[in-house]
C-alpha atoms as a PDB file:
ATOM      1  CA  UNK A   1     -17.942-106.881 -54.158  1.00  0.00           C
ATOM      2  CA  UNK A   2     -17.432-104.556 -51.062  1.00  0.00           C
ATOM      3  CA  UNK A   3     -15.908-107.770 -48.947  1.00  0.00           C
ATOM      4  CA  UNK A   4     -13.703-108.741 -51.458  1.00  0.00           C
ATOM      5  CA  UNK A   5     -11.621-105.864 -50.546  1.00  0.00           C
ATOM      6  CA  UNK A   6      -8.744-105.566 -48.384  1.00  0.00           C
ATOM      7  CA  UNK A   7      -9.803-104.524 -45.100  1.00  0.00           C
ATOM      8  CA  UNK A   8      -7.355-101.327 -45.471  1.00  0.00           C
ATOM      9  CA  UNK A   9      -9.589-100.827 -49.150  1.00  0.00           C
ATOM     10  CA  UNK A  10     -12.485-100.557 -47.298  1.00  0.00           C
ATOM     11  CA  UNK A  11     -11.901 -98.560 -44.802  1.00  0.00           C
ATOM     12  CA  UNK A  12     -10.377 -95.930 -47.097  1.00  0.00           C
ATOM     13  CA  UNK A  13     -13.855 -96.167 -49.277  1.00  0.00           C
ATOM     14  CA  UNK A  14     -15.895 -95.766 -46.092  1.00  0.00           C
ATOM     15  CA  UNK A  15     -13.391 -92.796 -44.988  1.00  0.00           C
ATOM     16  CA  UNK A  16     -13.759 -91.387 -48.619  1.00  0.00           C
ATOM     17  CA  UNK A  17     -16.112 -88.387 -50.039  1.00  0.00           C
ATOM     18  CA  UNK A  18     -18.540 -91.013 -51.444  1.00  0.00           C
ATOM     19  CA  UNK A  19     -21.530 -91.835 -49.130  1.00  0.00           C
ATOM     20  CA  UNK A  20     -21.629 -95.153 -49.986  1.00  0.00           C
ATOM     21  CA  UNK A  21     -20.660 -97.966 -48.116  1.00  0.00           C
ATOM     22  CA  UNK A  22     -21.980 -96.019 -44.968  1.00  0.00           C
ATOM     23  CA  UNK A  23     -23.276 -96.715 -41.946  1.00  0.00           C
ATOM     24  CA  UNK A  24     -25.665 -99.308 -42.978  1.00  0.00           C
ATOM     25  CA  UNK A  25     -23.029-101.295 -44.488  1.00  0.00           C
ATOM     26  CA  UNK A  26     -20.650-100.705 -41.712  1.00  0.00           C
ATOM     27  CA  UNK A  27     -23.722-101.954 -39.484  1.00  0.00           C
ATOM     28  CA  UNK A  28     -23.760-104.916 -41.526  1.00  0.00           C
ATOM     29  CA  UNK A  29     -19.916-105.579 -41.289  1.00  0.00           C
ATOM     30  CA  UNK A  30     -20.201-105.602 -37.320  1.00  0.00           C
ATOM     31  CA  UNK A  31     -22.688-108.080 -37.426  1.00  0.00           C
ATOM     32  CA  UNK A  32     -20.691-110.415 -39.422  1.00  0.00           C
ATOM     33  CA  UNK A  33     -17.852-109.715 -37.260  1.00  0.00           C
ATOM     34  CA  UNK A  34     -19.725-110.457 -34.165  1.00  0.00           C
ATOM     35  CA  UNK A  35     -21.037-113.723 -35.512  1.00  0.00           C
ATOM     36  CA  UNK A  36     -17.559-114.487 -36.341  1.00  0.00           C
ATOM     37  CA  UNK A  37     -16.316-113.785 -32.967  1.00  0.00           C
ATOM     38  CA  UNK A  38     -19.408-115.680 -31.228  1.00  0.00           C
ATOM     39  CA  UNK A  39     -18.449-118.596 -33.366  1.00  0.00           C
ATOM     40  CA  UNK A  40     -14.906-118.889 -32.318  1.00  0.00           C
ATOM     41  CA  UNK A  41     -16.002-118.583 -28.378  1.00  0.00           C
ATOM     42  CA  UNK A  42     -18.309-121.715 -29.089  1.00  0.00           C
ATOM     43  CA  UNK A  43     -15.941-123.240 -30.946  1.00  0.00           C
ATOM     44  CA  UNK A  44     -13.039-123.251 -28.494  1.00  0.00           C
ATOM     45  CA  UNK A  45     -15.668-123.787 -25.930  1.00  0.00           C
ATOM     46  CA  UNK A  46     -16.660-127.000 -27.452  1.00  0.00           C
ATOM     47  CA  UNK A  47     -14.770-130.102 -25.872  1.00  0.00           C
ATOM     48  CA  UNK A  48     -15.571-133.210 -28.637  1.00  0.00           C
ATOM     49  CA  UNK A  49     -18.193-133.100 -31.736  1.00  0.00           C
ATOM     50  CA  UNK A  50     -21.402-133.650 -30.404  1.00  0.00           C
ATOM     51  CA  UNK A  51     -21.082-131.107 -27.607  1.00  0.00           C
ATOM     52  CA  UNK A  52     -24.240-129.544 -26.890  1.00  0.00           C
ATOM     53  CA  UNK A  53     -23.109-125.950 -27.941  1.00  0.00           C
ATOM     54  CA  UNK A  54     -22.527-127.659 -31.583  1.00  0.00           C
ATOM     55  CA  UNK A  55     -25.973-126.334 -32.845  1.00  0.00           C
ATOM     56  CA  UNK A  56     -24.858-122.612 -32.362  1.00  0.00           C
ATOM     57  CA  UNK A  57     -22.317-122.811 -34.820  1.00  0.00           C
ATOM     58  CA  UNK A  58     -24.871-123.452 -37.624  1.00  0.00           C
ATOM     59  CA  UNK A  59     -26.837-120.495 -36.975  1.00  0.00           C
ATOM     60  CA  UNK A  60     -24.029-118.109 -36.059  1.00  0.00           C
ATOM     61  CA  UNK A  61     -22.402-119.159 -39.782  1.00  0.00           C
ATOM     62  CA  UNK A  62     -25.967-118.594 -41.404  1.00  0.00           C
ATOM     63  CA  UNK A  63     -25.938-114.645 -39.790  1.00  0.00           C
ATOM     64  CA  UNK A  64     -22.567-114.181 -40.764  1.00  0.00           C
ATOM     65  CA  UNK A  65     -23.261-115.503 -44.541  1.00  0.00           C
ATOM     66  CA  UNK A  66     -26.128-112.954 -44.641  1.00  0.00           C
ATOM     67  CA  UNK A  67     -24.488-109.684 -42.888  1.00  0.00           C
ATOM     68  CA  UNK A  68     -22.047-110.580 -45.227  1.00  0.00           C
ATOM     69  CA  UNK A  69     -24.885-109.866 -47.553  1.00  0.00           C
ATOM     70  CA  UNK A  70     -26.392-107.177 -46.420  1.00  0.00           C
ATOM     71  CA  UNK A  71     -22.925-105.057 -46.514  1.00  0.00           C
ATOM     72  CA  UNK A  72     -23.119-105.439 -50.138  1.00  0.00           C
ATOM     73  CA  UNK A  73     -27.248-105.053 -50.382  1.00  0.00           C
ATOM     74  CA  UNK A  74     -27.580-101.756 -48.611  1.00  0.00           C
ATOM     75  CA  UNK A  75     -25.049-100.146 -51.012  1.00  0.00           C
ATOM     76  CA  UNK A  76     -26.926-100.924 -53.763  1.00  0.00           C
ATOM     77  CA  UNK A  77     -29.725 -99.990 -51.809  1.00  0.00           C
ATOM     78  CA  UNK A  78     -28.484 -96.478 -51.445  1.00  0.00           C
ATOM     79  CA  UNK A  79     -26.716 -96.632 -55.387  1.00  0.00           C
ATOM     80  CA  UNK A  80     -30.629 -97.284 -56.644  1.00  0.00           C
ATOM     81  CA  UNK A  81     -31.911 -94.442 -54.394  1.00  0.00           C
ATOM     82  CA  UNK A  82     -29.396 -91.987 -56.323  1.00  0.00           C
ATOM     83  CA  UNK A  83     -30.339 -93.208 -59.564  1.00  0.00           C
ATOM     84  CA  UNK A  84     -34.015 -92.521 -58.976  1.00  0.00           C
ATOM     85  CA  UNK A  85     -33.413 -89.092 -57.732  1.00  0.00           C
ATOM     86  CA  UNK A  86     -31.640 -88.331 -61.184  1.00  0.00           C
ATOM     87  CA  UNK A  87     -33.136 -89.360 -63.473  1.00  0.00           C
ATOM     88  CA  UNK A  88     -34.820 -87.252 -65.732  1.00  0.00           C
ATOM     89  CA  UNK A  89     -37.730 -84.749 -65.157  1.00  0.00           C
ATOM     90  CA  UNK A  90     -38.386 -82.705 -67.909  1.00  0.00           C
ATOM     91  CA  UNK A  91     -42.349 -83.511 -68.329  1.00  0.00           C
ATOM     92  CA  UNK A  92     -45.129 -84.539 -66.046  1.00  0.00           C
ATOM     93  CA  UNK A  93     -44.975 -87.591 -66.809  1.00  0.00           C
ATOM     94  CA  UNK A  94     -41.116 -87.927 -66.472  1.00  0.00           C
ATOM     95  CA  UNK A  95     -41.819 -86.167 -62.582  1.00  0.00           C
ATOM     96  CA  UNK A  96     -44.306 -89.133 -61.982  1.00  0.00           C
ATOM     97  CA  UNK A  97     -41.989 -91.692 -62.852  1.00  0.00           C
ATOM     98  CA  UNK A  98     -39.609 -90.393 -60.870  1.00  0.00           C
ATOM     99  CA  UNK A  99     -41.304 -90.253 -58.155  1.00  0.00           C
ATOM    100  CA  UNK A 100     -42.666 -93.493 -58.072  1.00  0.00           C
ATOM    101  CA  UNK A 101     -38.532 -94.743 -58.792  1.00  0.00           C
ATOM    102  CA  UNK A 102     -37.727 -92.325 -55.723  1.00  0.00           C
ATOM    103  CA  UNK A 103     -40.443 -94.222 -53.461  1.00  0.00           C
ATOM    104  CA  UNK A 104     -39.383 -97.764 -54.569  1.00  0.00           C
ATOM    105  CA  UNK A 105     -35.939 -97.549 -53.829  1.00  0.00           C
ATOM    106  CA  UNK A 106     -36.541 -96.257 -50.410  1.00  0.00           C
ATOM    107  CA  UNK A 107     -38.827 -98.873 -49.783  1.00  0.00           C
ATOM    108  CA  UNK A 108     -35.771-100.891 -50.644  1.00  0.00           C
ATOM    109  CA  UNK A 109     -32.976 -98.927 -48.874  1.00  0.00           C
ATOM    110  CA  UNK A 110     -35.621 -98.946 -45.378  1.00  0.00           C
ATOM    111  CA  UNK A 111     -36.163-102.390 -45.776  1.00  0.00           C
ATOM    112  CA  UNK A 112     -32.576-103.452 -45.886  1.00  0.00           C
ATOM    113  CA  UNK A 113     -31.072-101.998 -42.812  1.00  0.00           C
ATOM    114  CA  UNK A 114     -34.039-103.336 -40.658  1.00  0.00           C
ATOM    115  CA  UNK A 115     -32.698-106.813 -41.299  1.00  0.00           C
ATOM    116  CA  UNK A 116     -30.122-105.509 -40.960  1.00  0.00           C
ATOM    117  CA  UNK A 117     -31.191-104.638 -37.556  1.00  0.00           C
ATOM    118  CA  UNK A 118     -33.114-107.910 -36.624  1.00  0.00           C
ATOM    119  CA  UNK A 119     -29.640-110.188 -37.231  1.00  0.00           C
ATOM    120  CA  UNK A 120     -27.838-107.714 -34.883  1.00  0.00           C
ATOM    121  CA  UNK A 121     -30.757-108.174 -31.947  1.00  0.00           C
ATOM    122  CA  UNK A 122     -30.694-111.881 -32.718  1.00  0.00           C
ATOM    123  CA  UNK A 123     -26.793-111.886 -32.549  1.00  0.00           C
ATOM    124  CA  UNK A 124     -27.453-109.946 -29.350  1.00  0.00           C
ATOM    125  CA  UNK A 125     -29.610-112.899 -27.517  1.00  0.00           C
ATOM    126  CA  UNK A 126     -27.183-115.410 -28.914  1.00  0.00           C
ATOM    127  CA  UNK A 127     -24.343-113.432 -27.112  1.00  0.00           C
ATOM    128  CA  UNK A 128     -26.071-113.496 -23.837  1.00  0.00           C
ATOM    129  CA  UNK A 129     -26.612-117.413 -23.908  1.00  0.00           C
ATOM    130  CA  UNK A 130     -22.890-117.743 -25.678  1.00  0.00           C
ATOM    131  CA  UNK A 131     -21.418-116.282 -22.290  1.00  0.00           C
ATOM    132  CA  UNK A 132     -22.970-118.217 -20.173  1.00  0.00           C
ATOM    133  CA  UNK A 133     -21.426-121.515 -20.938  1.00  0.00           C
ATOM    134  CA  UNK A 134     -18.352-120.597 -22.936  1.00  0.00           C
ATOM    135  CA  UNK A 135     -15.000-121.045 -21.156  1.00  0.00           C
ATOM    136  CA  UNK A 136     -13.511-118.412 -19.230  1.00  0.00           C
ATOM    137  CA  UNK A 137     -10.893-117.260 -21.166  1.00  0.00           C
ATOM    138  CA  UNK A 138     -13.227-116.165 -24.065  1.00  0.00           C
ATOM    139  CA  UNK A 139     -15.377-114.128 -22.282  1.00  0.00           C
ATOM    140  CA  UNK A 140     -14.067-111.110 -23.781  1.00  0.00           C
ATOM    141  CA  UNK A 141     -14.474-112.194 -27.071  1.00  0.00           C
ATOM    142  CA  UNK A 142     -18.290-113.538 -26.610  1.00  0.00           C
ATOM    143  CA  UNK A 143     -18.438-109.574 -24.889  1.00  0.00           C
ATOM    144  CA  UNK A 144     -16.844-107.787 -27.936  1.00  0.00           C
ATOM    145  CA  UNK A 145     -19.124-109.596 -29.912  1.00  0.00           C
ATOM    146  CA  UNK A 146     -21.986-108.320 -27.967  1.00  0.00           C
ATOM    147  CA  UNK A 147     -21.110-105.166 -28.280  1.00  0.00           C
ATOM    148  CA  UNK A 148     -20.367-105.640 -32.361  1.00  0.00           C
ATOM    149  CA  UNK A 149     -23.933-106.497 -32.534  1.00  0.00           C
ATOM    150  CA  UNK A 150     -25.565-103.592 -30.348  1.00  0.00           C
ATOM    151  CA  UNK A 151     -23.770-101.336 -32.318  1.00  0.00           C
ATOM    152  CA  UNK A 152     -24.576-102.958 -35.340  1.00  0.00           C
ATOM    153  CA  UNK A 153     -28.175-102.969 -34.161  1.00  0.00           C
ATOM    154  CA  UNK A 154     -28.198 -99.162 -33.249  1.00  0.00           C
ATOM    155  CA  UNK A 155     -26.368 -98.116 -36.438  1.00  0.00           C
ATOM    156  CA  UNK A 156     -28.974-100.092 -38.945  1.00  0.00           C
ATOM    157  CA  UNK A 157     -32.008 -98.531 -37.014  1.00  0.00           C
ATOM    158  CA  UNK A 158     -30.559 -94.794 -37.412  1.00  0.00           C
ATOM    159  CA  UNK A 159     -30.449 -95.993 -41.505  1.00  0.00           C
ATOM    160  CA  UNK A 160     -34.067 -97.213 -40.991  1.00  0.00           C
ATOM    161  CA  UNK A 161     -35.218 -93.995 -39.252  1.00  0.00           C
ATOM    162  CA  UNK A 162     -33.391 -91.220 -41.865  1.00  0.00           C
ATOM    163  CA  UNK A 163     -34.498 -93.496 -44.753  1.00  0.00           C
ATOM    164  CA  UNK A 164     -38.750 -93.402 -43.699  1.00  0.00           C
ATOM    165  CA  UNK A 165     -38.450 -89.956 -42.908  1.00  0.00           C
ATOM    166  CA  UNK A 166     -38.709 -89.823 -47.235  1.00  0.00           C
ATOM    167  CA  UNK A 167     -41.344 -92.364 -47.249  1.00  0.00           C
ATOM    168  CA  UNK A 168     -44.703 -91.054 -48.416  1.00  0.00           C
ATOM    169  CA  UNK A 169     -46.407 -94.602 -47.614  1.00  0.00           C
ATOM    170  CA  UNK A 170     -47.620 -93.973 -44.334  1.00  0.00           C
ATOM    171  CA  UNK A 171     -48.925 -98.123 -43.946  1.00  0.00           C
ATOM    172  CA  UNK A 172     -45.660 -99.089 -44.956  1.00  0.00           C
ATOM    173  CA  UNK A 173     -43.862 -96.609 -42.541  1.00  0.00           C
ATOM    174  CA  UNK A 174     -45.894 -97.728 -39.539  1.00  0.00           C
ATOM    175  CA  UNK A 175     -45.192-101.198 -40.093  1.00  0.00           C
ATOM    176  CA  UNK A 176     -41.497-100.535 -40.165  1.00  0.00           C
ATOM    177  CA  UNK A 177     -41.387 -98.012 -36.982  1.00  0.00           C
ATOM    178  CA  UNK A 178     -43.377-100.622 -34.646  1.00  0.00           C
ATOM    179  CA  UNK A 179     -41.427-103.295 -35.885  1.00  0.00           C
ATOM    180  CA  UNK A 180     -37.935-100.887 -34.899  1.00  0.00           C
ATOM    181  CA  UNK A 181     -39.754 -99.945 -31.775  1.00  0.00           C
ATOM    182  CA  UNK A 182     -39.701-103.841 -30.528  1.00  0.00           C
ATOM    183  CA  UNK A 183     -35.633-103.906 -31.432  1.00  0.00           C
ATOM    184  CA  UNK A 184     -35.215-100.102 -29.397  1.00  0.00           C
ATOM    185  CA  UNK A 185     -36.907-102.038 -26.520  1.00  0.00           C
ATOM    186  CA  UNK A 186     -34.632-104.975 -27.007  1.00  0.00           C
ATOM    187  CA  UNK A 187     -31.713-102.527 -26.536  1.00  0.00           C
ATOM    188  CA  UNK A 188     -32.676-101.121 -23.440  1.00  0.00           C
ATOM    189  CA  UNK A 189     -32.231-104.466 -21.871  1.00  0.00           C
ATOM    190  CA  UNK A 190     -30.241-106.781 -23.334  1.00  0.00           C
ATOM    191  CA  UNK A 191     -26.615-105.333 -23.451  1.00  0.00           C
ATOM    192  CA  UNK A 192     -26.894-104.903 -19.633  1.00  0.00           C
ATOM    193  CA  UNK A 193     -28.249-108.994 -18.715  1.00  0.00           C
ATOM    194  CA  UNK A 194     -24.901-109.473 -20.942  1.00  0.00           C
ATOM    195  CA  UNK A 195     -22.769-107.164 -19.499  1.00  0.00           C
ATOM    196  CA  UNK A 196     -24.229-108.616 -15.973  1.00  0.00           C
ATOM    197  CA  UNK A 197     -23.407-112.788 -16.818  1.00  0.00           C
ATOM    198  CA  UNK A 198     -19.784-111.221 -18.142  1.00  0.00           C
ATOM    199  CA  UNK A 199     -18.425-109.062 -15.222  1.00  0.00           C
ATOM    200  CA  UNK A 200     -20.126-112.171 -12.782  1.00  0.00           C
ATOM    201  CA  UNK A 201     -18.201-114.713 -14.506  1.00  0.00           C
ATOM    202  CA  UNK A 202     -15.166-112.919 -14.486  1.00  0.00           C
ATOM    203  CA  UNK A 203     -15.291-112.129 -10.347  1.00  0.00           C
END
């Protein structure tokens, strides 16, 4: 397991000549780290159990379980690409097969970093109510957590984008690019309203 490294392992793997974990793991380990962080602000935020910001913690623990996930899933996502493309193709019928393995695993390796994607935006809206009520002195974190999840966001969709640009299932791809087109809106929005409640608060 990729997490069960040292953080200095992994970030000698990442910095290494293999091309796996990549960026659509590394998108998946800033998510977890901005749930993380969003957790903590709620959590030192919160006065007594019971406190109305209690329910965030549930959720934020739930994104960070699965980006956890994910970190792991779209390394095997890419490992089962590479195995399609070599496998064998001596015959026709070998080529076909192939093929058809080479298709699949995209499918896989798209559909992974547009969740991938869709925690980061939700992490994103989470952020933006976080720093509204969380004390003062953890407004930085609930803003590096922010920015943890837009980057997380961004990096997932540029894995989405090079991994359809393989796809031969044009249905398929046209789901996935409107469904990336709502979370490219989402960006042009959202880390500003943030960056707006933070720098207010902090006047």
């Amino acid at each position: 397991m990729l997490l069960d490294k040292t953080v200095n392992e992994f970030i000698s793997l990442v910095a290494s000549s293999s091309p796996a974990p990549g960026g659509g793991s590394v998108s998946g380990l800033a998510g977890s780290l901005a749930a993380a962080l969003l957790a903590m602000a709620v959590r030192v935020s919160t006065m007594s159990p019971g406190d109305s910001e209690e329910p965030y913690i549930g959720e934020l623990e739930q994104i960070e379980k699965e980006s956890r996930q994910l970190v792991e899933d779209d390394t095997n996502a890419f490992n089962q690409v590479m195995a399609a493309y070599r496998m064998v193709k001596t015959t026709d019928e070998d080529k076909s097969i192939r093929k058809i393995a080479i298709q699949e695993a995209l499918k896989i390796a798209t559909t992974v970093p547009l969740r991938t994607a869709e925690v980061n935006h939700r992490l994103l809206v989470l952020a933006g109510e976080i720093a509204v009520f969380c004390k003062s002195g953890c407004l930085s974190d609930a803003a590096t957590g922010s920015y943890m999840a837009e980057a997380g966001l961004k990096g997932a969709l540029a894995n989405v984008y090079i991994n359809i640009s393989s796809l031969q299932d044009e249905e398929f791809c046209q789901n996935v690019r409107e469904k990336a087109a709502l979370l490219e809106r989402a960006l042009i929005s959202l880390p500003g309203q943030i960056q707006s409640v933070v720098q207010a608060r902090m006047r």
